[in-house]
PDB file of N, CA and C in Angstrom:
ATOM      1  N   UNK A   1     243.504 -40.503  51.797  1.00  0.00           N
ATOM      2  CA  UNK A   1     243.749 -39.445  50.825  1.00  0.00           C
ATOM      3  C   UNK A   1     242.725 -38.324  50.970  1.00  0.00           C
ATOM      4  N   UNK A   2     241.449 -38.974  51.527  1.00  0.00           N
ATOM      5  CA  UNK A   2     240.268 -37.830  51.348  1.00  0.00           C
ATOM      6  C   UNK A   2     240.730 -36.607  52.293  1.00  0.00           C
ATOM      7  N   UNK A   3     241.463 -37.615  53.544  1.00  0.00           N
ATOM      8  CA  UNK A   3     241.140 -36.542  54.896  1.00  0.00           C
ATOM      9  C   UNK A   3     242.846 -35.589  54.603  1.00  0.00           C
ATOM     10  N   UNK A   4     243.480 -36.123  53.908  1.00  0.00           N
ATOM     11  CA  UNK A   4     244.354 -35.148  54.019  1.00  0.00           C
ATOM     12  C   UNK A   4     244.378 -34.013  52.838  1.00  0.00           C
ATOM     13  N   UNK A   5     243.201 -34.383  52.006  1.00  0.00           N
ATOM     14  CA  UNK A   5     242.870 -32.886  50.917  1.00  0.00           C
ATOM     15  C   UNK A   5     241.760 -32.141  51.691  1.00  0.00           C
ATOM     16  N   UNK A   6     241.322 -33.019  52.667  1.00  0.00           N
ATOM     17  CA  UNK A   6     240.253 -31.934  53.809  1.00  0.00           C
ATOM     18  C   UNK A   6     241.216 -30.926  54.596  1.00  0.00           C
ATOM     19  N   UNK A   7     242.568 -31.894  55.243  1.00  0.00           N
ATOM     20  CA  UNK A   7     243.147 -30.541  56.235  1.00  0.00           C
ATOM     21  C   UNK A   7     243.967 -29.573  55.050  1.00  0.00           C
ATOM     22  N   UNK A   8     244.419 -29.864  54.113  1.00  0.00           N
ATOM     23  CA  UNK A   8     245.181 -28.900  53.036  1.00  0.00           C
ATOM     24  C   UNK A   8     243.815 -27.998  52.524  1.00  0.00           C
ATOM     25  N   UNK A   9     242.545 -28.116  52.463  1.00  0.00           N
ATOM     26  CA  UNK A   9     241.758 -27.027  51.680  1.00  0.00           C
ATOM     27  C   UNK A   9     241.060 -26.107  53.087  1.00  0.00           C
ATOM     28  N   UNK A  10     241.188 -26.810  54.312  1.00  0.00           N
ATOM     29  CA  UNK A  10     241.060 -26.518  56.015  1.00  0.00           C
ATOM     30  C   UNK A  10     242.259 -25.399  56.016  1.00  0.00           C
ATOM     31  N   UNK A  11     243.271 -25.606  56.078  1.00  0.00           N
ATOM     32  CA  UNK A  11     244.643 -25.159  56.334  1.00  0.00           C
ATOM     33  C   UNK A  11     244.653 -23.645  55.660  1.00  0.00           C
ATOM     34  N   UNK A  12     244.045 -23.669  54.169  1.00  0.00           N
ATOM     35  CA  UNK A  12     244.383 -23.212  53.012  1.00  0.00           C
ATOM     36  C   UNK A  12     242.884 -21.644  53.608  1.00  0.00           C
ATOM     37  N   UNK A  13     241.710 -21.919  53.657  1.00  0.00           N
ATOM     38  CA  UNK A  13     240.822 -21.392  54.457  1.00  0.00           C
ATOM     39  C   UNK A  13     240.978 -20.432  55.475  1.00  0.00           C
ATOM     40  N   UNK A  14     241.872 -21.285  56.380  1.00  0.00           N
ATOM     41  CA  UNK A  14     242.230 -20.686  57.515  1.00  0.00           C
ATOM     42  C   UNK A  14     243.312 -19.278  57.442  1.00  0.00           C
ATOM     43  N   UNK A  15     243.931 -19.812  56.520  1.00  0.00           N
ATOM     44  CA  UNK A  15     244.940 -18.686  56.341  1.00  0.00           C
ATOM     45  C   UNK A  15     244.301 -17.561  55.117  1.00  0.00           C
ATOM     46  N   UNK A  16     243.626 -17.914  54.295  1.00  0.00           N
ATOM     47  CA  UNK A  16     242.435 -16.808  53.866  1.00  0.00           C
ATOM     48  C   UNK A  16     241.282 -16.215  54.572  1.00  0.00           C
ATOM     49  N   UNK A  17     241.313 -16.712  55.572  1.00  0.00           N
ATOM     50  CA  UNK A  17     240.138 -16.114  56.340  1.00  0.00           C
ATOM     51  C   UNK A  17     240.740 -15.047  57.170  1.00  0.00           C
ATOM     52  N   UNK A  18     241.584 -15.576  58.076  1.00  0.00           N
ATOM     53  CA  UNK A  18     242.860 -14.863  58.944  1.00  0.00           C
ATOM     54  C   UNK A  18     243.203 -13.756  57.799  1.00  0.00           C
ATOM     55  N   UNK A  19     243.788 -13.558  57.199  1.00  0.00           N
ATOM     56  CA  UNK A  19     244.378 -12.421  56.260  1.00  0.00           C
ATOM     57  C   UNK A  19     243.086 -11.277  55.506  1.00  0.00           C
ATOM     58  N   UNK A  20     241.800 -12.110  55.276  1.00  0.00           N
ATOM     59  CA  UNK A  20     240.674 -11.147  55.187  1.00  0.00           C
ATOM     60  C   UNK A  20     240.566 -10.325  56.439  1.00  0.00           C
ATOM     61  N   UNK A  21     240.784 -10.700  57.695  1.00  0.00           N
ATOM     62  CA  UNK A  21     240.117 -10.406  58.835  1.00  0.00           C
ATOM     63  C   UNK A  21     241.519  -9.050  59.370  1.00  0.00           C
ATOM     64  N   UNK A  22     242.519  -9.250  58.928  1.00  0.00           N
ATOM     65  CA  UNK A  22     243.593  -8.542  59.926  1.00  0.00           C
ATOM     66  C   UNK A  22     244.350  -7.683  58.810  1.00  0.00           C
ATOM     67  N   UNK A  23     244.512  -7.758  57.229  1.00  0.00           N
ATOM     68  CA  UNK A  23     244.558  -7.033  56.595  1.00  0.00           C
ATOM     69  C   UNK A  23     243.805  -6.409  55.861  1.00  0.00           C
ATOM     70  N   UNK A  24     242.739  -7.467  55.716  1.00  0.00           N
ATOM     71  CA  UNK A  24     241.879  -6.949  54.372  1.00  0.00           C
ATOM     72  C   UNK A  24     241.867  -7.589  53.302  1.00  0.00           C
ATOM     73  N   UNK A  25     241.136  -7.299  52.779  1.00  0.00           N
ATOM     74  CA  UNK A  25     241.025  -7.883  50.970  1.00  0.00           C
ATOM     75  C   UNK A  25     240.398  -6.764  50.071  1.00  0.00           C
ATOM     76  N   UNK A  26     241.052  -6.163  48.797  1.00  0.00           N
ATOM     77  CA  UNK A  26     240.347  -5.491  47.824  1.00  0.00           C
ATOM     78  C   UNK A  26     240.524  -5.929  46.492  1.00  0.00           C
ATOM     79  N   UNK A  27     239.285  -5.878  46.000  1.00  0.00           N
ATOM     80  CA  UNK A  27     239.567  -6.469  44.687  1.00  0.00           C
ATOM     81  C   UNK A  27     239.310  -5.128  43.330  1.00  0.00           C
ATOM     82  N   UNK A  28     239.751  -4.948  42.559  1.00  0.00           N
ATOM     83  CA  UNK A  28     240.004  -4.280  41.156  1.00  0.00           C
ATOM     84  C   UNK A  28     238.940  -4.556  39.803  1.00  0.00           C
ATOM     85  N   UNK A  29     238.483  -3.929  39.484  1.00  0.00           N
ATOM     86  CA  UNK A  29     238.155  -4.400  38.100  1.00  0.00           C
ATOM     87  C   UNK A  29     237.722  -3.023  37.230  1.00  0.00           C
ATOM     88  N   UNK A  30     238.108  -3.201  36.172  1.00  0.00           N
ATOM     89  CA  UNK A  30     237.669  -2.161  34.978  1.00  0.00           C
ATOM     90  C   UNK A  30     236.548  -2.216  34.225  1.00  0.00           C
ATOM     91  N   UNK A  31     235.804  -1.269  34.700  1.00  0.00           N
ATOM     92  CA  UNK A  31     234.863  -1.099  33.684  1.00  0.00           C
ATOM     93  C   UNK A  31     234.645  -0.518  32.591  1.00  0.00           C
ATOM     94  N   UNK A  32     234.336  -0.262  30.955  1.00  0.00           N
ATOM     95  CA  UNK A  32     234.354   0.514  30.589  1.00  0.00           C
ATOM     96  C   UNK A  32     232.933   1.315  30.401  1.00  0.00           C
ATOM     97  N   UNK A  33     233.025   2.831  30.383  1.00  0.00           N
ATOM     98  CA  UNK A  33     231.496   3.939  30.576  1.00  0.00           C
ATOM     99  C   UNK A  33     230.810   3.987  29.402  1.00  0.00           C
ATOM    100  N   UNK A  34     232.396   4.224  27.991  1.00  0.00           N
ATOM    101  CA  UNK A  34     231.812   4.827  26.882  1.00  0.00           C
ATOM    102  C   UNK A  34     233.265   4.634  26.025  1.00  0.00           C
ATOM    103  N   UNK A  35     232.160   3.908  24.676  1.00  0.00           N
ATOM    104  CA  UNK A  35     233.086   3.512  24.044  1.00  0.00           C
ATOM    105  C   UNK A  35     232.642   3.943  22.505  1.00  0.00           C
ATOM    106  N   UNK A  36     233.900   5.007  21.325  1.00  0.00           N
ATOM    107  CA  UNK A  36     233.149   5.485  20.829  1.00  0.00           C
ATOM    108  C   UNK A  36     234.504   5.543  19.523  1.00  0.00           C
ATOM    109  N   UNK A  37     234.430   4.088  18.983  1.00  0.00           N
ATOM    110  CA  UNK A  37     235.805   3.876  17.966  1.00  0.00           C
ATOM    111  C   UNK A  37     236.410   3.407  18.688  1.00  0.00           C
ATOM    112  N   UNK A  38     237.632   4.047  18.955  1.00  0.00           N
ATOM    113  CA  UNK A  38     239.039   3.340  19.118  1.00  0.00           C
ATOM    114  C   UNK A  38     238.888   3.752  20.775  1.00  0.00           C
ATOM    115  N   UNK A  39     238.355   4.903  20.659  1.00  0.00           N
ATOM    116  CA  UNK A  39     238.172   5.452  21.995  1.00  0.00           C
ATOM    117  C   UNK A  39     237.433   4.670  23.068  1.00  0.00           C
ATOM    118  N   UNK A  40     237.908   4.680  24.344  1.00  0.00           N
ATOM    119  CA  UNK A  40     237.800   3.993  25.513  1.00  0.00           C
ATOM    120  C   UNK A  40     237.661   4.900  26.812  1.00  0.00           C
ATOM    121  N   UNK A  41     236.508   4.756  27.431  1.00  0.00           N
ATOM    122  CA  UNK A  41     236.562   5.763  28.570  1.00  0.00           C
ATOM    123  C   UNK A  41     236.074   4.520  29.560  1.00  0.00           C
ATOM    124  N   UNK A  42     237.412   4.243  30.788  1.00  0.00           N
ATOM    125  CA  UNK A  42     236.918   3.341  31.389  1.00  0.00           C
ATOM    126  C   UNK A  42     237.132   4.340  33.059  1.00  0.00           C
ATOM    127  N   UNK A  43     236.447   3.266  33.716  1.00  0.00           N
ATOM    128  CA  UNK A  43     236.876   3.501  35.191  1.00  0.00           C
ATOM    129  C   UNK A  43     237.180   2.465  35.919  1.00  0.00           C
ATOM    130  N   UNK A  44     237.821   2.632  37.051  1.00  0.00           N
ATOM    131  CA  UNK A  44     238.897   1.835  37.506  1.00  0.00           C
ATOM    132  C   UNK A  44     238.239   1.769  39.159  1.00  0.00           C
ATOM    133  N   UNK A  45     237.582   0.455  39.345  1.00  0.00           N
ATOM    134  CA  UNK A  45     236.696   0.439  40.941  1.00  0.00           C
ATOM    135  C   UNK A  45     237.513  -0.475  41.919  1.00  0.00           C
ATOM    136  N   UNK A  46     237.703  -0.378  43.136  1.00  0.00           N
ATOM    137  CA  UNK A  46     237.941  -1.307  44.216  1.00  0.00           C
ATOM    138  C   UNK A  46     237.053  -1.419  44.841  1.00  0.00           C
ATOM    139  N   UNK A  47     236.761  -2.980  44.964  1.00  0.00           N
ATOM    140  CA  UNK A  47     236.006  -3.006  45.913  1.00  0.00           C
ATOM    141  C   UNK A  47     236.423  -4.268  47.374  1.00  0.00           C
ATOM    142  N   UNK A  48     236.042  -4.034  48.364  1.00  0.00           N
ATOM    143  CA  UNK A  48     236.505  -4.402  49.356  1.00  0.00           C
ATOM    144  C   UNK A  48     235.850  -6.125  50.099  1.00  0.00           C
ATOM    145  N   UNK A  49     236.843  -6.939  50.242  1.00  0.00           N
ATOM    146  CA  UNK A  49     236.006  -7.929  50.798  1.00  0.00           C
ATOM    147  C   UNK A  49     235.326  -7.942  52.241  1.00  0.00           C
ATOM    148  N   UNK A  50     234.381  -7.826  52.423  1.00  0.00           N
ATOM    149  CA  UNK A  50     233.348  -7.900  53.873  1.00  0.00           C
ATOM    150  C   UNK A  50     234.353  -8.746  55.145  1.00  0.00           C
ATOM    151  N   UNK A  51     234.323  -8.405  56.169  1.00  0.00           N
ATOM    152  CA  UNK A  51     235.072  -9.159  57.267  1.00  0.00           C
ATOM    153  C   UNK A  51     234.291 -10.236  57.216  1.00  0.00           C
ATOM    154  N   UNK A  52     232.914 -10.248  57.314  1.00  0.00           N
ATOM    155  CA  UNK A  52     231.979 -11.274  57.804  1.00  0.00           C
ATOM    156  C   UNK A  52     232.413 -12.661  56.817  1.00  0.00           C
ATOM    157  N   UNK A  53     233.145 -12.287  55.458  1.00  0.00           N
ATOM    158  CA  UNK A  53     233.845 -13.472  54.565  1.00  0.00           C
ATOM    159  C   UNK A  53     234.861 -13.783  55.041  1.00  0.00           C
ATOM    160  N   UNK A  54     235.965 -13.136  55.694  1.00  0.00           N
ATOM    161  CA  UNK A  54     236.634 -13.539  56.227  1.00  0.00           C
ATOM    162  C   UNK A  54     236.154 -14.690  57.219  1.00  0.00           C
ATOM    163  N   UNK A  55     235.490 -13.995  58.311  1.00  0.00           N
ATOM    164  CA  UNK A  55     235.223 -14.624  59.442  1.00  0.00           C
ATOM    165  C   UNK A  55     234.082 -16.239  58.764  1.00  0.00           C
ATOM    166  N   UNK A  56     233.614 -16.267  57.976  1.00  0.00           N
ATOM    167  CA  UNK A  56     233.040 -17.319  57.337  1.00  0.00           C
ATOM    168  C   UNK A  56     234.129 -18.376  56.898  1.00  0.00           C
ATOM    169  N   UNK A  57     235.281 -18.217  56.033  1.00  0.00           N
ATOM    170  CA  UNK A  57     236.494 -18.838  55.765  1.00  0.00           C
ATOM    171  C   UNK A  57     237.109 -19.280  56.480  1.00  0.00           C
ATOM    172  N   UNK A  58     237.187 -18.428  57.591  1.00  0.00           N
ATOM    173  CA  UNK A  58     237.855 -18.457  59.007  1.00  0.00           C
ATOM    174  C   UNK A  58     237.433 -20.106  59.495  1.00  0.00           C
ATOM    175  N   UNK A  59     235.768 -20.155  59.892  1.00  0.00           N
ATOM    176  CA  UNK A  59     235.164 -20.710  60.495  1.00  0.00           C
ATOM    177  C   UNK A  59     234.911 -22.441  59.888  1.00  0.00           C
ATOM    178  N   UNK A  60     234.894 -21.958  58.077  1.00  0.00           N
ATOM    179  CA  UNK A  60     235.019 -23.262  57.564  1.00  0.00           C
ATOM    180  C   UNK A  60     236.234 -23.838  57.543  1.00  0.00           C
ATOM    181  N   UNK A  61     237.308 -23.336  57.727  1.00  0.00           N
ATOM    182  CA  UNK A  61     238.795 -23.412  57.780  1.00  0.00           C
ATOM    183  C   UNK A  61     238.697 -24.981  58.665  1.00  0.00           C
ATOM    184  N   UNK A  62     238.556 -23.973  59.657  1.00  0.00           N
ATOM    185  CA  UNK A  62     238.822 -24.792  61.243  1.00  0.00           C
ATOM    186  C   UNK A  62     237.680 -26.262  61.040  1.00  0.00           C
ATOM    187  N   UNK A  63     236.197 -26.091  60.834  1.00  0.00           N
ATOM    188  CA  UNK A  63     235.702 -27.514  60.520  1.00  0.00           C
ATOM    189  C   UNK A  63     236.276 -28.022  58.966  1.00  0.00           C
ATOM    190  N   UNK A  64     236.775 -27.924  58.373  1.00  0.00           N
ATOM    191  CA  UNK A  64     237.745 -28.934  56.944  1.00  0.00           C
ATOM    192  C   UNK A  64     238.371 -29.235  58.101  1.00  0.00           C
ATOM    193  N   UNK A  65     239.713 -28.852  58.668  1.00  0.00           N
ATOM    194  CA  UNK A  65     240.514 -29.042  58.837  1.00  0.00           C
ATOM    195  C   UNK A  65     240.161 -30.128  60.161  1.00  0.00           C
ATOM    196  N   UNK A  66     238.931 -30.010  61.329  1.00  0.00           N
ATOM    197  CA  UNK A  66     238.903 -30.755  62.275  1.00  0.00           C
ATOM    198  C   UNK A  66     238.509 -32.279  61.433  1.00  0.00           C
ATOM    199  N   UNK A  67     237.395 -32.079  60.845  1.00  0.00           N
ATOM    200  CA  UNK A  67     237.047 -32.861  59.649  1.00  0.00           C
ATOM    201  C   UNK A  67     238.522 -33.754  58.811  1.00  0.00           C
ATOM    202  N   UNK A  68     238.987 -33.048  58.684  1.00  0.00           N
ATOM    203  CA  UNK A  68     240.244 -34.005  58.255  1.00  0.00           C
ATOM    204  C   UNK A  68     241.634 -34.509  58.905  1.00  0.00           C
ATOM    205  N   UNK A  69     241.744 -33.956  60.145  1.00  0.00           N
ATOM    206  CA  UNK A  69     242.481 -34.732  61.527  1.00  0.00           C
ATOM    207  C   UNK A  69     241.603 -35.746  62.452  1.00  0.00           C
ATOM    208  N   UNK A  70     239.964 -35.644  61.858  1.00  0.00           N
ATOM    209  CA  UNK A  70     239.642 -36.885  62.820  1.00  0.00           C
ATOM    210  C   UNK A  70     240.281 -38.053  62.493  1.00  0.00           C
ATOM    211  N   UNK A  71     239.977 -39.022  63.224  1.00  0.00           N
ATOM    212  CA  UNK A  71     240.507 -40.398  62.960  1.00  0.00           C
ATOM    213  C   UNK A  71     239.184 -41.281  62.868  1.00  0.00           C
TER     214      UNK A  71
END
């Protein structure tokens, strides 16, 4: 049971790492500046995930996953 939640979180890695690396990743979040009553002055940031996370995901991908096809 262990080694086959190693290649499913391996598997799972791999294909998040791969998709950081060849599309990208950006992430969203709202901040607000100034808030004054009802009133709300926010701003709206993306920020981008680093390849080097990809390529880290990438890399743990592949050892889960060898890790959980050994025998």
């Amino acid at each position: 049971m262990k080694k086959i939640v190693l290649a499913v979180a391996g598997s799972a890695l791999i294909g998040l790492g791969g998709y950081i690396l060849v599309r990208g990743l950006s992430l969203t979040s709202n901040e607000t500046v100034f808030q004054l009553g009802d009133f709300k002055a926010q701003v709206q940031t993306e920020k981008r995930v680093p390849a080097w996370a990809g390529a880290a995901a990438l890399a743990s991908g592949v050892a889960l996953l060898a890790l959980g096809l050994r025998k």
